[in-house]
Protein backbone atom coordinates (compact mmCIF):
# COMPACT_ATOMS: atom_id res chain seq x y z
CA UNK A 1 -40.06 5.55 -8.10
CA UNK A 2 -38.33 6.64 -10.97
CA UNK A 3 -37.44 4.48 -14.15
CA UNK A 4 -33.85 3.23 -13.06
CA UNK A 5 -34.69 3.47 -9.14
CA UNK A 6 -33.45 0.41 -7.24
CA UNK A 7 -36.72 -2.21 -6.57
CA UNK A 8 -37.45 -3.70 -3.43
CA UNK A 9 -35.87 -7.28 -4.28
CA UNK A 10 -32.80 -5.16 -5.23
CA UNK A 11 -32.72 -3.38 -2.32
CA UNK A 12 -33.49 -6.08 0.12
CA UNK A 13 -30.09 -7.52 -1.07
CA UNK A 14 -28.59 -4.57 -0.67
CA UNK A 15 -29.70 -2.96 2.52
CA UNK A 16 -27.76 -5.20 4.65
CA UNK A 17 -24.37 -5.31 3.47
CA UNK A 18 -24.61 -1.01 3.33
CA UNK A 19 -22.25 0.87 5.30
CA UNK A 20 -25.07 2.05 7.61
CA UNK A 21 -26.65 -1.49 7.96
CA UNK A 22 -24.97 -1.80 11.53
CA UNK A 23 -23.80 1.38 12.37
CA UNK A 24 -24.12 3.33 15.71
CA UNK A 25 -27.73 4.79 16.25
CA UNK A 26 -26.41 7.93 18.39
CA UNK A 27 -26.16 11.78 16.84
CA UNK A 28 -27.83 12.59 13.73
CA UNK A 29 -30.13 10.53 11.82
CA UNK A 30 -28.89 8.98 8.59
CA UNK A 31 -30.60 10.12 5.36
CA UNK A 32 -32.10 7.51 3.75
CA UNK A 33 -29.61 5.17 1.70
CA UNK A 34 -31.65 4.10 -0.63
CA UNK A 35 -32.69 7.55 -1.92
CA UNK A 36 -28.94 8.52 -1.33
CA UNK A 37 -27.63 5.59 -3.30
CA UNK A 38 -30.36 6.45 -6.34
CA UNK A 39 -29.19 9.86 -6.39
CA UNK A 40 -25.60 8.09 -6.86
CA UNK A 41 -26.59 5.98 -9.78
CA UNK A 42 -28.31 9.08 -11.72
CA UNK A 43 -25.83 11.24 -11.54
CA UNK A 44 -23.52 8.45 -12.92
CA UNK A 45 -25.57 6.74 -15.13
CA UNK A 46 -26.57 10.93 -17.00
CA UNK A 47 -23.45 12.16 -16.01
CA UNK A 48 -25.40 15.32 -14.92
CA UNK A 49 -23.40 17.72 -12.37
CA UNK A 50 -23.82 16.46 -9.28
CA UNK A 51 -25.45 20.23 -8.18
CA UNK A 52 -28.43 19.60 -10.86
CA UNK A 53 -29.35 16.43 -8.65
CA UNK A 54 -33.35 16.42 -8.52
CA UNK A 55 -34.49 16.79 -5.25
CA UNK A 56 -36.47 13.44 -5.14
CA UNK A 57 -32.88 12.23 -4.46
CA UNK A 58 -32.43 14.58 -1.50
CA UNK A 59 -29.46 17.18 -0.55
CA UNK A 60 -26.51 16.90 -3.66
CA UNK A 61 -23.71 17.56 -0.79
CA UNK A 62 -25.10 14.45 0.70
CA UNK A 63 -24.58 11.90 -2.46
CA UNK A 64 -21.67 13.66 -3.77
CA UNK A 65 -20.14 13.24 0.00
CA UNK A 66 -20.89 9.36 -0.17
CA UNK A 67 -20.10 9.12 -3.07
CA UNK A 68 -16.48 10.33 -2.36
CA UNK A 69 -16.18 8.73 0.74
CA UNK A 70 -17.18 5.21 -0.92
CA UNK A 71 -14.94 5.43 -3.74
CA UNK A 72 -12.35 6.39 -1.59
């Protein structure tokens, strides 16, 4: 876990009121949001491009497409 990664007490109040928290469990398996949502807050909080993402966080395309989708 890196420094400013989301702890488990954060996340357990989190988790549940997510956008996948209740969501259909047919087609293609979610990536995980808490990785996801980490990769969110790095790129915001170092305002690194969102294609220099590190890979810990998972596929760029996939944060920067929640990300847009949630601001939205």
């Amino acid at each position: 876990m890196a420094r400013f990664d989301l702890s488990h007490p954060e996340w357990t109040i989190i988790a549940p009121r997510g956008p996948g928290a209740a969501g259909k469990k047919t087609g293609r398996p979610r990536p995980d949001d808490r990785k996801v949502l980490n990769g969110i807050f790095f790129v915001l909080r170092t305002g690194t491009p969102w294609r220099d993402l590190p890979e810990r966080y998972g596929p760029y395309t996939t944060a920067y497409n929640r990300f847009n989708r949630w601001a939205k």
